[in-house]
N, C-alpha and C. Protein backbone atom coordinates (compact mmCIF):
# COMPACT_ATOMS: atom_id res chain seq x y z
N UNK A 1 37.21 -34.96 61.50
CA UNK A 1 37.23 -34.10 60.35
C UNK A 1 35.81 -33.91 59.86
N UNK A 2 35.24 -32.71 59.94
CA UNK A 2 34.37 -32.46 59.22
C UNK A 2 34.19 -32.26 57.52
N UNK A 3 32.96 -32.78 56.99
CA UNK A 3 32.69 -32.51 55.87
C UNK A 3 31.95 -31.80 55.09
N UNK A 4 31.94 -30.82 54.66
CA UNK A 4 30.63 -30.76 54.16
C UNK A 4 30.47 -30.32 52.57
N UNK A 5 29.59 -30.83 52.75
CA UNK A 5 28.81 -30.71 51.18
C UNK A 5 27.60 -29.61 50.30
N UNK A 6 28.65 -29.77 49.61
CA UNK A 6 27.26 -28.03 49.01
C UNK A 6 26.07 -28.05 49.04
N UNK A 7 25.82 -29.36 48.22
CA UNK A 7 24.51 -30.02 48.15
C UNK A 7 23.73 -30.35 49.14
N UNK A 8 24.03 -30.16 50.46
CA UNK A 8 23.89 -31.14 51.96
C UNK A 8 23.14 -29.90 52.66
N UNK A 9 21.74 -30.08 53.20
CA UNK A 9 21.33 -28.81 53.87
C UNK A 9 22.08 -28.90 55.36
N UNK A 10 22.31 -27.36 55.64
CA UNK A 10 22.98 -27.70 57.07
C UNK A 10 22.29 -27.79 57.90
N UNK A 11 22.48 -28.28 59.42
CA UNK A 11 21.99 -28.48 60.32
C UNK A 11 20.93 -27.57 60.51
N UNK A 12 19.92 -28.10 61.93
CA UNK A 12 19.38 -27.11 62.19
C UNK A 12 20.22 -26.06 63.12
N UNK A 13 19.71 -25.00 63.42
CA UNK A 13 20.54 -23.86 64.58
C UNK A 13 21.73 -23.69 63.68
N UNK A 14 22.33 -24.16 62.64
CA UNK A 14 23.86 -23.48 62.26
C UNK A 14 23.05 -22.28 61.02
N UNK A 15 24.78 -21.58 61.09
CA UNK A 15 24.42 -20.52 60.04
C UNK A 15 25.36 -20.99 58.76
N UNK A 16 24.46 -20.03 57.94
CA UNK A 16 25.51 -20.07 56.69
C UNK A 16 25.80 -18.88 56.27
N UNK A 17 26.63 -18.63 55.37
CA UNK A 17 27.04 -17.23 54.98
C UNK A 17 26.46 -17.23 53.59
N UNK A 18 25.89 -16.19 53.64
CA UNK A 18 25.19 -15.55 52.45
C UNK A 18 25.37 -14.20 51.69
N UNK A 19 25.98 -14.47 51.00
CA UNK A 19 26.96 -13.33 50.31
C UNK A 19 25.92 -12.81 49.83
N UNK A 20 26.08 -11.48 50.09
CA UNK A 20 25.38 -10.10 49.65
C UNK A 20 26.21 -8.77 49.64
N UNK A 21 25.78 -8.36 48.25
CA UNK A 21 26.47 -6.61 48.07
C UNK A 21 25.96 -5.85 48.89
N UNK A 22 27.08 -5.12 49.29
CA UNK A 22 26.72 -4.04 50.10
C UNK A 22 26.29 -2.65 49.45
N UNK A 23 25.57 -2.28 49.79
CA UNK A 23 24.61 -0.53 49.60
C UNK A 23 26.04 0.14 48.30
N UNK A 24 27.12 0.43 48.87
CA UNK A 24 28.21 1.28 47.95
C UNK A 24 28.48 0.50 46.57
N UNK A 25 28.41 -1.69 46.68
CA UNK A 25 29.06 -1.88 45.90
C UNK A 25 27.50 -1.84 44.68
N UNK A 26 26.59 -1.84 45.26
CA UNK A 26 25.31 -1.61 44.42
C UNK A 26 24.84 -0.18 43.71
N UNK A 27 25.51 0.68 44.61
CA UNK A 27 25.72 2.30 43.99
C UNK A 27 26.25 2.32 43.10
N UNK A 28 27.85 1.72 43.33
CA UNK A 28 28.71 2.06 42.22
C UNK A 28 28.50 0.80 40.77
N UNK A 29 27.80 0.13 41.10
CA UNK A 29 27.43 -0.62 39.82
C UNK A 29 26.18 -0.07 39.31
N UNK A 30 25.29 0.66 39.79
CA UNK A 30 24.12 1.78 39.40
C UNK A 30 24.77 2.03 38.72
N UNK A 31 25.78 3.30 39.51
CA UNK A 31 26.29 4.33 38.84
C UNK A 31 27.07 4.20 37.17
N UNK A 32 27.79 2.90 37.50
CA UNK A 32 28.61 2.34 36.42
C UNK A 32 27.76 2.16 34.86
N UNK A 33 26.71 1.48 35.25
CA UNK A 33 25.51 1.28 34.37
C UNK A 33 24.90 2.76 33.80
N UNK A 34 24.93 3.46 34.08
CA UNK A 34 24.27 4.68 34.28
C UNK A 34 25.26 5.70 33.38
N UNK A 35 26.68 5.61 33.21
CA UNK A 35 27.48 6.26 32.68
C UNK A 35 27.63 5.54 31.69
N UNK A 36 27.25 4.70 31.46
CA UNK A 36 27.87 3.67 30.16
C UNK A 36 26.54 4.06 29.23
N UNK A 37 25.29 4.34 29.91
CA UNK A 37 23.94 4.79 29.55
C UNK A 37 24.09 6.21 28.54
N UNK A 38 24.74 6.58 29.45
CA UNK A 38 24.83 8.12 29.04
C UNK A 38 26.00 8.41 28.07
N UNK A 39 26.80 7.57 27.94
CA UNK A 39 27.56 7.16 26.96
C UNK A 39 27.54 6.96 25.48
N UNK A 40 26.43 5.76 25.60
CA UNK A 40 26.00 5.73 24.68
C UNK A 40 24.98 6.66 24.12
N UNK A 41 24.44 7.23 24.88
CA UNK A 41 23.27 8.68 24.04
C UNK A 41 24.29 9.76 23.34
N UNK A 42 25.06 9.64 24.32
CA UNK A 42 25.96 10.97 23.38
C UNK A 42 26.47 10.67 22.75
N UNK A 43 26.81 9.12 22.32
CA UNK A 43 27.00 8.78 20.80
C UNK A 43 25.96 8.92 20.14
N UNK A 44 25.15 8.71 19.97
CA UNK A 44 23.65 8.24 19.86
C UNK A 44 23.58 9.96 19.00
N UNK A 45 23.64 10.57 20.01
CA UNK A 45 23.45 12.31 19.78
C UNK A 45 24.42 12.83 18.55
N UNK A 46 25.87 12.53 18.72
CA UNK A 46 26.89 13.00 18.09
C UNK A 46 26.59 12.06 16.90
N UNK A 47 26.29 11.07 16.23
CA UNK A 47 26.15 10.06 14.85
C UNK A 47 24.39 11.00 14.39
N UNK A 48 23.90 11.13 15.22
CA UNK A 48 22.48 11.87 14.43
C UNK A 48 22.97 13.25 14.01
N UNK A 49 23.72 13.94 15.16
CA UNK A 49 24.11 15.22 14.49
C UNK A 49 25.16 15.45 13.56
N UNK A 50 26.22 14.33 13.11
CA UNK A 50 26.83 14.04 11.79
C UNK A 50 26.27 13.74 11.01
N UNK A 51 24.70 12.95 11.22
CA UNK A 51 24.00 13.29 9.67
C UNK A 51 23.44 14.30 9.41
N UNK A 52 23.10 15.30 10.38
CA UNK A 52 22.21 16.15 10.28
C UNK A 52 23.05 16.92 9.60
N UNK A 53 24.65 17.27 10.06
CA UNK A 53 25.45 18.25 9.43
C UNK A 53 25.45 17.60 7.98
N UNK A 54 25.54 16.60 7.57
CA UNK A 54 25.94 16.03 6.35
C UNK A 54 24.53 16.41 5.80
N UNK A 55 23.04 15.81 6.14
CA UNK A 55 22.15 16.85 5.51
C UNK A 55 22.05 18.20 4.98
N UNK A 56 22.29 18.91 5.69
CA UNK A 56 22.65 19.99 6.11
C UNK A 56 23.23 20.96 4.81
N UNK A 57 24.61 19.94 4.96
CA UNK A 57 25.43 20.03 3.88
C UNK A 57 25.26 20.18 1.97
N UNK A 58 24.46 18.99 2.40
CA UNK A 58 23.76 18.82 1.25
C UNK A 58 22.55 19.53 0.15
N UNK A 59 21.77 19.93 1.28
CA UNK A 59 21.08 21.18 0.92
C UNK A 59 21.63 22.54 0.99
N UNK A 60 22.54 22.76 1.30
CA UNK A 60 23.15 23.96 1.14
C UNK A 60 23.68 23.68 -0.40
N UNK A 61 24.39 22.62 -0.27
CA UNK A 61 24.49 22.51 -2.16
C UNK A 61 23.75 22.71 -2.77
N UNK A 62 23.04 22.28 -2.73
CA UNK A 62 21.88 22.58 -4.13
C UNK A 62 21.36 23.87 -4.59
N UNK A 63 21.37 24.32 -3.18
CA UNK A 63 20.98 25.60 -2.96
C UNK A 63 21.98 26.29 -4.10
N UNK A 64 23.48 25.95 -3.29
CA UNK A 64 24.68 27.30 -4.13
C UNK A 64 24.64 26.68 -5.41
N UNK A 65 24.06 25.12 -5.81
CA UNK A 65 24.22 24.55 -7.32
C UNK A 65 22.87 25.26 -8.05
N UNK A 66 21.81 25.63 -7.31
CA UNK A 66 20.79 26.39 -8.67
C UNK A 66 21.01 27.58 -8.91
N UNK A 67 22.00 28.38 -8.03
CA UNK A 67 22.06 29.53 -8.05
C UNK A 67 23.53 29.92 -9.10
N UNK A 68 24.37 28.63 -9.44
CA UNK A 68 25.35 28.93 -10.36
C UNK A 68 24.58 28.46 -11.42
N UNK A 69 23.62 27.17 -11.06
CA UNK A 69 22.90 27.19 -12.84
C UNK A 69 22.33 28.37 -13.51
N UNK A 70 21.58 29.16 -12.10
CA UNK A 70 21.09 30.44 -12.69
C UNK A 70 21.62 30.76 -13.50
N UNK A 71 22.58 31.76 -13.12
CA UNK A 71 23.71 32.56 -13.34
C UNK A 71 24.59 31.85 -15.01
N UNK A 72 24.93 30.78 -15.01
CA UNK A 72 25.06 30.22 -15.82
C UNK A 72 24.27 30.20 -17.19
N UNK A 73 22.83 29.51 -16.68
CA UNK A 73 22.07 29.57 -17.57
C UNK A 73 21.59 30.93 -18.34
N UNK A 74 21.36 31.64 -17.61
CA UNK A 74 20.92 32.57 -18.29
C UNK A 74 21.91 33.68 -19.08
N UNK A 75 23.50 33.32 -18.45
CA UNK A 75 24.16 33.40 -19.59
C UNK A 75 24.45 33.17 -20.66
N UNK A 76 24.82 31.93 -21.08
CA UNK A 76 24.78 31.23 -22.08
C UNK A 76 24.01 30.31 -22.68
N UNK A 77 22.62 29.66 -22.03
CA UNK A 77 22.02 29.08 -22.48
C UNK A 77 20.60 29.78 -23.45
N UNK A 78 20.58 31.08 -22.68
CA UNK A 78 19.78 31.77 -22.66
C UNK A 78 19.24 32.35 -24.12
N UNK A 79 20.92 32.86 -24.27
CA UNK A 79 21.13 33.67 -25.59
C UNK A 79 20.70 32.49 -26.76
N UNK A 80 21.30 31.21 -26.76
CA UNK A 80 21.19 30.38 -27.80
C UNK A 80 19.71 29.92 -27.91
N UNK A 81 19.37 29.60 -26.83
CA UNK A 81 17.70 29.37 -26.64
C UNK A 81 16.63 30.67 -27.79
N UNK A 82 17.21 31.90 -27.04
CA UNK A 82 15.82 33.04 -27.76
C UNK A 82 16.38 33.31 -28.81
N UNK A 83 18.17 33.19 -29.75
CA UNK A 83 18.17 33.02 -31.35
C UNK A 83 17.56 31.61 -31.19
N UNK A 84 17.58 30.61 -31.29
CA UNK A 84 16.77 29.44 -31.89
C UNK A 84 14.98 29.96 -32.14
N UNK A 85 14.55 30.37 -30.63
CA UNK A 85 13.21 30.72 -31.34
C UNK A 85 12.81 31.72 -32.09
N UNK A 86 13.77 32.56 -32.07
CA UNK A 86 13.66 33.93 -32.64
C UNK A 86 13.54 33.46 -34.10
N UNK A 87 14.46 32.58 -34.70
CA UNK A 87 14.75 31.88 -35.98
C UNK A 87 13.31 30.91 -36.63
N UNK A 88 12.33 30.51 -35.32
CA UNK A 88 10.74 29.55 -35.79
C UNK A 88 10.04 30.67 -36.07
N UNK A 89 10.13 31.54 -35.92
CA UNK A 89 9.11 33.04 -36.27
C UNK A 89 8.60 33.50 -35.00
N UNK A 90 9.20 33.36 -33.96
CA UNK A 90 8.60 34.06 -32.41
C UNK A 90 9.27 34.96 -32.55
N UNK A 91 8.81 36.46 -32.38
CA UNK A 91 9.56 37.45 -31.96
C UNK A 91 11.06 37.35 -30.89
N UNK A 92 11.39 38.19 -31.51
CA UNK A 92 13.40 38.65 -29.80
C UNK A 92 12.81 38.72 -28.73
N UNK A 93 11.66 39.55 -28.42
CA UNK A 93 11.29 39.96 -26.92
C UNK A 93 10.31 38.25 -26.75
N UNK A 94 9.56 37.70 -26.98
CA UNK A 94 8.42 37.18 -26.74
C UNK A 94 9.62 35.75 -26.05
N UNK A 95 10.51 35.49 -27.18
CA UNK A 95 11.51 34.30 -27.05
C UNK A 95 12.47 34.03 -25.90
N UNK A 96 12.72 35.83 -25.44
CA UNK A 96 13.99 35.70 -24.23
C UNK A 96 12.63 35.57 -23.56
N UNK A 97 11.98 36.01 -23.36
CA UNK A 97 10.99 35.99 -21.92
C UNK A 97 10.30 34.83 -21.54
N UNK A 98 9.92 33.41 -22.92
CA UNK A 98 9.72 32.10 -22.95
C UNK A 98 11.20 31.60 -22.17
N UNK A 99 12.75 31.89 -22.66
CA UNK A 99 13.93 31.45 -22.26
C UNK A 99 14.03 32.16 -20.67
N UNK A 100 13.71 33.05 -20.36
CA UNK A 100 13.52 33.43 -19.19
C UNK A 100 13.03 32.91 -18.03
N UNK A 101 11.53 32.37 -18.30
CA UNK A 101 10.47 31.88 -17.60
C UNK A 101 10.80 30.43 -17.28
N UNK A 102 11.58 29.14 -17.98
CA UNK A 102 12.03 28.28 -18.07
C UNK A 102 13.10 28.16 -16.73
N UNK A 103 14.27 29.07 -17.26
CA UNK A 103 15.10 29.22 -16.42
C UNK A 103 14.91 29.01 -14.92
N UNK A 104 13.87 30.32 -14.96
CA UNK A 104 13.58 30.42 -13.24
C UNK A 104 12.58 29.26 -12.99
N UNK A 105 12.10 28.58 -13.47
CA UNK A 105 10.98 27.44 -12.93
C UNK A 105 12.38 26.24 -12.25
N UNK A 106 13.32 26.36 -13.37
CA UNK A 106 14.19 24.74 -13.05
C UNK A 106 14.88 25.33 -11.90
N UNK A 107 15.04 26.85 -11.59
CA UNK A 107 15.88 27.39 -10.51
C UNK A 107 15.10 27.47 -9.00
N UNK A 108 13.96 27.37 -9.28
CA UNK A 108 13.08 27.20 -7.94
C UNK A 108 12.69 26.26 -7.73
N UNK A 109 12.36 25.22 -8.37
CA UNK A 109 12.64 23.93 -7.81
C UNK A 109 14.04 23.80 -7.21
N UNK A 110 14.87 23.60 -8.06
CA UNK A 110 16.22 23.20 -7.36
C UNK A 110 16.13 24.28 -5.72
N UNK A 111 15.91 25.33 -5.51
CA UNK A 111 16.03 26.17 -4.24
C UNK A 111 15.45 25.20 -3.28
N UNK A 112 13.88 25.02 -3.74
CA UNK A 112 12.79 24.07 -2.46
C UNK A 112 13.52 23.16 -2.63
N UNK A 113 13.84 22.33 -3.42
CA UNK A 113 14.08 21.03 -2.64
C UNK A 113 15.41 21.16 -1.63
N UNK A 114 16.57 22.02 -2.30
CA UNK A 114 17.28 22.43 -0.96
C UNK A 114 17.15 22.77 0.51
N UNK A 115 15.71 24.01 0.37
CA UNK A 115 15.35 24.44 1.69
C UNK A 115 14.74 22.83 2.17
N UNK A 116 14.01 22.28 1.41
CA UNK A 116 13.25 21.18 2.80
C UNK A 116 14.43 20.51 3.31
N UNK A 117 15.06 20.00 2.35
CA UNK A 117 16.79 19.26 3.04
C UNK A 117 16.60 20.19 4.19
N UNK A 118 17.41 21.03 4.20
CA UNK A 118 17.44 21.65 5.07
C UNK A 118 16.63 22.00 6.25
N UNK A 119 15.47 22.40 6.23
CA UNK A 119 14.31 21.85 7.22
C UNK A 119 14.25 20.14 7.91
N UNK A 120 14.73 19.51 7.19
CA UNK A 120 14.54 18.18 7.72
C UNK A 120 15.46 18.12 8.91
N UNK A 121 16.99 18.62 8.68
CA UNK A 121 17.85 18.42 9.41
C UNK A 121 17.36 18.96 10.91
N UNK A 122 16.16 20.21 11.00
CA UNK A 122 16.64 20.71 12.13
C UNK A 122 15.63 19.90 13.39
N UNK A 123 14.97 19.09 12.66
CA UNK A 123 14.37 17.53 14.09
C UNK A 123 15.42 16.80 14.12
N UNK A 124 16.45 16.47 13.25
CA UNK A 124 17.08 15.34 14.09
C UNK A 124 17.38 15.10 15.65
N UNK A 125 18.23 16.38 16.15
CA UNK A 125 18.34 16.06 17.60
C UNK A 125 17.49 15.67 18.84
N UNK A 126 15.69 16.06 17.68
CA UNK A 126 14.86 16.06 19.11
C UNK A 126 14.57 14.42 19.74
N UNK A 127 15.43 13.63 18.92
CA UNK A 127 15.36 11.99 19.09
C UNK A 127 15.81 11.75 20.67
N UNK A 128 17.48 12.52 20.12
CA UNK A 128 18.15 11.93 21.57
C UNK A 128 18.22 12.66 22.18
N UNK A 129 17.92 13.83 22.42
CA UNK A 129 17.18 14.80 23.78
C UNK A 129 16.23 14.57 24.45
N UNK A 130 15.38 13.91 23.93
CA UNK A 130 13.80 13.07 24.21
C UNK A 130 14.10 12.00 24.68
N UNK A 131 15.14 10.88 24.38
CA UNK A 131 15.64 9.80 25.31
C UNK A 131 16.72 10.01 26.59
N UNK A 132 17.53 11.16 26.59
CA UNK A 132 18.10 11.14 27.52
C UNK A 132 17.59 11.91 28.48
N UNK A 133 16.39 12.81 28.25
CA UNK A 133 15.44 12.98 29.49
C UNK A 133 14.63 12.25 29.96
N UNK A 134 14.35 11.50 29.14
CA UNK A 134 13.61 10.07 29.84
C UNK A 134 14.55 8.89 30.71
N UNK A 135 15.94 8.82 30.19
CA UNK A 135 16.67 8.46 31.32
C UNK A 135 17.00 9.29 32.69
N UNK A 136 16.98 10.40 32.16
CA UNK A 136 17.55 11.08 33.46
C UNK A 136 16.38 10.95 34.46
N UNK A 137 15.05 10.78 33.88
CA UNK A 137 13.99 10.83 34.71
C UNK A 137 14.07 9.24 35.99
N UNK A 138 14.53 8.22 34.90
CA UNK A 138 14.42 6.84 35.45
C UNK A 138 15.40 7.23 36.06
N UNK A 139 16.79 7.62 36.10
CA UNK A 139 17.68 7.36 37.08
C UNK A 139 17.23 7.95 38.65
N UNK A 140 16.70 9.47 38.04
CA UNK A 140 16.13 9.81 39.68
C UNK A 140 15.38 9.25 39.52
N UNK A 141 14.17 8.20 39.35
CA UNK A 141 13.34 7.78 39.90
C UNK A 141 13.91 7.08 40.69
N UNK A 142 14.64 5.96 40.14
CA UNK A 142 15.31 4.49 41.05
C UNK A 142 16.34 5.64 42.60
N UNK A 143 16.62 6.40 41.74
CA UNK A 143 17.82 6.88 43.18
C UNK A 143 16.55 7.89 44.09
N UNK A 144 15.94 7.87 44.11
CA UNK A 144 15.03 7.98 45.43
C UNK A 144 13.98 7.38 45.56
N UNK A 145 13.48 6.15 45.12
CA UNK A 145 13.16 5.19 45.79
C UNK A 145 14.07 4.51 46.67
């Protein structure tokens, strides 16, 4: 009865078996790696471009919110504003056009800060477009070496 032992070098002249993957089962574990890669970018892609829409979103509000303050304001705030000064001794005309000038300053701010929101959103994607061409580059690199 023979014995042998793991630990035990074998003879000289005998063989041993030396388990090695073959070419397909090393492809398809590439490959496997490689989709799970790409997997995750297009999550990666789809969570940046849900904030971007939610940015997005956001500055579009503000946008349609200075444009009802407008509208608003210079309805009703407007009128009470130029009687109040009209009432300190400023002229009707001099007072709406002080209540005027007000208006549109708080209404253009509120616009810019909407538009940059909005400008910000439109780099988000260049993150994970920029990493998944840099993978695609490594994958052909390794698959033709």
């Amino acid at each position: 009865m023979t014995h042998t032992d793991p630990h035990h070098d074998p003879a000289p002249g005998t063989t041993t078996r030396v388990e090695s993957k073959s070419t397909g089962s090393l492809l398809s574990e590439a490959l496997n790696h490689v989709s799970g890669l790409v997997r995750k970018e297009v999550d990666l892609a789809r969570a940046e471009m849900s904030r971007a829409v939610s940015r997005a979103g956001m500055g579009i509000g503000l946008i349609v919110g200075a444009v009802i303050l407008s509208l608003t304001a210079l309805n009703v705030l407007a009128t009470a504003f130029v009687a109040w000064l009209s009432e300190t001794g400023i002229g009707p005309g001099l007072s709406a056009l002080i209540v005027g000038l007000v208006i549109l300053v708080i209404a253009a701010i509120l616009v810019k800060v909407g538009i940059n929101r909005v400008k910000a959103v439109t780099n988000a994607p260049k993150r994970s477009a920029e990493s998944i061409r840099k993978d695609a580059a490594a994958v052909k690199g390794a698959i033709n070496d």
